[in-house]
PDB file of N, CA and C in Angstrom:
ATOM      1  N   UNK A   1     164.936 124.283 120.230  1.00  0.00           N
ATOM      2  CA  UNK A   1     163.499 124.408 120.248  1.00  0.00           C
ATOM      3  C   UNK A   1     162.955 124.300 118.814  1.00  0.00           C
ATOM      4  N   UNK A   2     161.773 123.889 118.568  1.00  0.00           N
ATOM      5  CA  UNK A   2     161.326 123.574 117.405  1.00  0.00           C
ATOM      6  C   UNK A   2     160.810 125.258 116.919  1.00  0.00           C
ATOM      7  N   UNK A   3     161.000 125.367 115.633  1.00  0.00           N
ATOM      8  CA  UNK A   3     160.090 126.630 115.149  1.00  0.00           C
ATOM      9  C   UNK A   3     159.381 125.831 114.501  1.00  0.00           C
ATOM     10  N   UNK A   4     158.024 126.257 114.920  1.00  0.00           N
ATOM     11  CA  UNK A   4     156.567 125.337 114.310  1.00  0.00           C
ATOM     12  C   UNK A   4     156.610 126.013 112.582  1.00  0.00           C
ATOM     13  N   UNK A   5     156.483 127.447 112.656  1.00  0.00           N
ATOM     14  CA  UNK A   5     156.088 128.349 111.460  1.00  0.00           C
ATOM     15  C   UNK A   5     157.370 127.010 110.627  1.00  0.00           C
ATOM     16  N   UNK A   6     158.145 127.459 110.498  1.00  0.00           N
ATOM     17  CA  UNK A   6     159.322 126.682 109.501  1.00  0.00           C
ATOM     18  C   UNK A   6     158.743 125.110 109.107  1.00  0.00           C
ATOM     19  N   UNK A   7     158.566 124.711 110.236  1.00  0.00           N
ATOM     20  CA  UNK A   7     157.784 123.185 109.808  1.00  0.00           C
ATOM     21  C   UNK A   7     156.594 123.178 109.448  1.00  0.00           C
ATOM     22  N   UNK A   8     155.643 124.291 109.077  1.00  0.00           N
ATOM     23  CA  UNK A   8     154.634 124.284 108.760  1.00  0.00           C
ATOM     24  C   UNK A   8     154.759 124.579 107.294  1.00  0.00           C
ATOM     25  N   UNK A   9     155.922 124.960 107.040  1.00  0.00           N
ATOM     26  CA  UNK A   9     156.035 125.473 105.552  1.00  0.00           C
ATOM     27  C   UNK A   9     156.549 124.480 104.965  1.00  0.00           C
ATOM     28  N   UNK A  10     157.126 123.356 105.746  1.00  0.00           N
ATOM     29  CA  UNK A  10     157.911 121.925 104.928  1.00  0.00           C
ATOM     30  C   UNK A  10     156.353 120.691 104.975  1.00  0.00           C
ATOM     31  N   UNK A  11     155.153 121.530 105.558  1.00  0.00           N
ATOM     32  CA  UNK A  11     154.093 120.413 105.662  1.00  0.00           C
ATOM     33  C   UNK A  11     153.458 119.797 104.264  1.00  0.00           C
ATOM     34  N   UNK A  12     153.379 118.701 103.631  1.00  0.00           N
ATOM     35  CA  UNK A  12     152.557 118.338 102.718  1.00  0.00           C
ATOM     36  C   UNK A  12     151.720 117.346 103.026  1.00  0.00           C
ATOM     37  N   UNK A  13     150.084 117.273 102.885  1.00  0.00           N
ATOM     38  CA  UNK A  13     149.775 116.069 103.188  1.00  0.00           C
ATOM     39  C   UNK A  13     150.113 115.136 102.528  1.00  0.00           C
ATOM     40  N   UNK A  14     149.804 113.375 103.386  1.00  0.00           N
ATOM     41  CA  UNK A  14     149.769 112.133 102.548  1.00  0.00           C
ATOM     42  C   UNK A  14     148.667 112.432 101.074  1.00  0.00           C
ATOM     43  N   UNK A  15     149.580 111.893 100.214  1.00  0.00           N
ATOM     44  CA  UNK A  15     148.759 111.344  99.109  1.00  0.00           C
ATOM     45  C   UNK A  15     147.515 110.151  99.236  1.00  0.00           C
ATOM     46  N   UNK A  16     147.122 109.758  99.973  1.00  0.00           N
ATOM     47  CA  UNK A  16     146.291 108.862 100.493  1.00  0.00           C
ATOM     48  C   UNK A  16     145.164 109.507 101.198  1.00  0.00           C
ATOM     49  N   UNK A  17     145.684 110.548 102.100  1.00  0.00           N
ATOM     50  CA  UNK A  17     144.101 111.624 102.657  1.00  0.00           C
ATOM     51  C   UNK A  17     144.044 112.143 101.757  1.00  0.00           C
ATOM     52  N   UNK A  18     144.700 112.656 100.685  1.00  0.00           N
ATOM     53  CA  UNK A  18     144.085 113.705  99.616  1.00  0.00           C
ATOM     54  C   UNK A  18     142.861 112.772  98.773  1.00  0.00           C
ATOM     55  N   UNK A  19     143.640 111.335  98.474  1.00  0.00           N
ATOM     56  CA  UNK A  19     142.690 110.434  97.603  1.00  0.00           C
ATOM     57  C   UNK A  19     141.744 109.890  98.114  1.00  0.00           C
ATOM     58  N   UNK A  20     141.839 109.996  99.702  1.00  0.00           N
ATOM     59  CA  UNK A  20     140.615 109.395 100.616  1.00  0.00           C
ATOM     60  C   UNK A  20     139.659 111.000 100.993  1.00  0.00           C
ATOM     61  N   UNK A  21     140.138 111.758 100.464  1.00  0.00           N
ATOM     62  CA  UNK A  21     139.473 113.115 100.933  1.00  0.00           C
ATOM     63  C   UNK A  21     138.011 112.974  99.698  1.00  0.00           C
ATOM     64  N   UNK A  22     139.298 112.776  98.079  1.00  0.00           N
ATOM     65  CA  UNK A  22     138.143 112.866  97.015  1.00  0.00           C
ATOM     66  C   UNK A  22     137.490 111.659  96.835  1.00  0.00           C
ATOM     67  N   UNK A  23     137.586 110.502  97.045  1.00  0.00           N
ATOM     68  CA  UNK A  23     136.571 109.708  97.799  1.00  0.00           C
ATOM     69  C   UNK A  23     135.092 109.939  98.243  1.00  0.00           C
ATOM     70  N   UNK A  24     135.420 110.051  99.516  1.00  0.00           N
ATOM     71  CA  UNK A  24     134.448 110.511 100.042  1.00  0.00           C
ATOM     72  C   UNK A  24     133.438 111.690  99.538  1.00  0.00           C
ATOM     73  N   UNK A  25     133.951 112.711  99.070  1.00  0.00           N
ATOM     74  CA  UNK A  25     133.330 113.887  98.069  1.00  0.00           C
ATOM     75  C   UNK A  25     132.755 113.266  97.272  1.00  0.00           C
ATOM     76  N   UNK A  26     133.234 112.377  96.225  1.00  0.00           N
ATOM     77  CA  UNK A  26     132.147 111.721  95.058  1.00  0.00           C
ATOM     78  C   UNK A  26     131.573 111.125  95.172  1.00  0.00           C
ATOM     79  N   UNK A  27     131.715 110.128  96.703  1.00  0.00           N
ATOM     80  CA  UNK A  27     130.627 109.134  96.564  1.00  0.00           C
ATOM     81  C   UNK A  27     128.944 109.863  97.210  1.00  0.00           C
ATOM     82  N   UNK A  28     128.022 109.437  96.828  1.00  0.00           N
ATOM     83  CA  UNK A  28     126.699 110.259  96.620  1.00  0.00           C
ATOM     84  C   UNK A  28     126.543 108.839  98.160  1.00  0.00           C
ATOM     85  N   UNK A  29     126.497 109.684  99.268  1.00  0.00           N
ATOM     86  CA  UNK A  29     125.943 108.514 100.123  1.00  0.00           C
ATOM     87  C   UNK A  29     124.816 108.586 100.870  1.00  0.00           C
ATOM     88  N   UNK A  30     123.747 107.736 101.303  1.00  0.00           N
ATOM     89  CA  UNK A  30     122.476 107.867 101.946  1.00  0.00           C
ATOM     90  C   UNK A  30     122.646 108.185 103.281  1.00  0.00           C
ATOM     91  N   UNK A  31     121.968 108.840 104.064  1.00  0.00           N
ATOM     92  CA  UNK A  31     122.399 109.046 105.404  1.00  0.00           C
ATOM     93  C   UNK A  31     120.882 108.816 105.799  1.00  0.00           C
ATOM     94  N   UNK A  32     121.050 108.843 107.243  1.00  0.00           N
ATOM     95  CA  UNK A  32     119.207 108.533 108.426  1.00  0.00           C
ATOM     96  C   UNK A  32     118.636 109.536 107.301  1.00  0.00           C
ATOM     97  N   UNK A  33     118.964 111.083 107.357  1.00  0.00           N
ATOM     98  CA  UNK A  33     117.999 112.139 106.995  1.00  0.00           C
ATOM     99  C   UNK A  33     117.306 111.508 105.935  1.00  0.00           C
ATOM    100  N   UNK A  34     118.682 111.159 104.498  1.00  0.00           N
ATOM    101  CA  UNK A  34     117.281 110.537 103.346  1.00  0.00           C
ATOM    102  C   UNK A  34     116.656 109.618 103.430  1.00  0.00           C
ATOM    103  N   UNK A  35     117.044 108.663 104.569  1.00  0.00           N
ATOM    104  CA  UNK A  35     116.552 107.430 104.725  1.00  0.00           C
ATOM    105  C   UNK A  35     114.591 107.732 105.750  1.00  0.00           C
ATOM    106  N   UNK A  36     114.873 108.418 106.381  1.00  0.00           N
ATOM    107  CA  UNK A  36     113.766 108.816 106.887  1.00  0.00           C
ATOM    108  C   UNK A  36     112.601 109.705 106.059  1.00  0.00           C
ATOM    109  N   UNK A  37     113.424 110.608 105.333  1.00  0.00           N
ATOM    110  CA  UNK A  37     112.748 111.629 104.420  1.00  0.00           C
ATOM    111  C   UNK A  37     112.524 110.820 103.279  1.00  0.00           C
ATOM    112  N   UNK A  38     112.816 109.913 102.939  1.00  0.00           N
ATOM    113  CA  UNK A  38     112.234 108.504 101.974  1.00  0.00           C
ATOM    114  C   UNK A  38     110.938 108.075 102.298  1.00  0.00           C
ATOM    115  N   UNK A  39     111.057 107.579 104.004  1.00  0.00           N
ATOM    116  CA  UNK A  39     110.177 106.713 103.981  1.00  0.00           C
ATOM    117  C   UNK A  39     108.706 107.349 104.672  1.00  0.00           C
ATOM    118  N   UNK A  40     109.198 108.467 104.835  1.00  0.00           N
ATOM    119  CA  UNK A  40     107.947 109.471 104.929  1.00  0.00           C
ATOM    120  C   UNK A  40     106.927 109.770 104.011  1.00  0.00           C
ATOM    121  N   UNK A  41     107.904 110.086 102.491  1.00  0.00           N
ATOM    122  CA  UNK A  41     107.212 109.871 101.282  1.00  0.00           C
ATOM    123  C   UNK A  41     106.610 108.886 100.972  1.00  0.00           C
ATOM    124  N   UNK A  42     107.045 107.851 101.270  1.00  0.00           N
ATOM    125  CA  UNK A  42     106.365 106.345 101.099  1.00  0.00           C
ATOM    126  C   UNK A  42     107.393 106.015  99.527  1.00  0.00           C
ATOM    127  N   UNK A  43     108.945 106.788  99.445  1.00  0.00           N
ATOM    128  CA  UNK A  43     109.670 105.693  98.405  1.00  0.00           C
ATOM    129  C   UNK A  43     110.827 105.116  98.972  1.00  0.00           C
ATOM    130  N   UNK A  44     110.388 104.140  99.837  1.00  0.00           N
ATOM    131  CA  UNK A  44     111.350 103.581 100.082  1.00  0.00           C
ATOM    132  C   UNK A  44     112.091 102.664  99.310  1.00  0.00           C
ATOM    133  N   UNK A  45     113.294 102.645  99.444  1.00  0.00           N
ATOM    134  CA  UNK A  45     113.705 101.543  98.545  1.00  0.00           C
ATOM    135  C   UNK A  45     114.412 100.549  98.973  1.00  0.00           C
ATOM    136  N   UNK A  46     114.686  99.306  98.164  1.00  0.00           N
ATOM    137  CA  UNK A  46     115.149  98.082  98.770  1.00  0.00           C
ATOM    138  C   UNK A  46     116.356  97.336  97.841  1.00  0.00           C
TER     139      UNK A  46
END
């Protein structure tokens, strides 16, 4: 039978979700909300 606890202690993530984790964190990205809350203000941009 597997002991999960034991394999949870041999777990490391990929180096690739860690670098796709901080990725995503730095990039500053626009979503609907600012895109709407833009054009409410009247700055939309192009």
């Amino acid at each position: 039978m597997i002991d999960f606890e034991e394999e949870l202690k041999k777990y490391e993530p990929a180096i690739e979700v860690e670098q796709a984790e901080a990725d995503i964190k730095a990039r500053d990205l626009t979503d609907l909300t600012d895109l709407l809350f833009n054009m409410t203000n009247g700055n939309v941009q192009k």
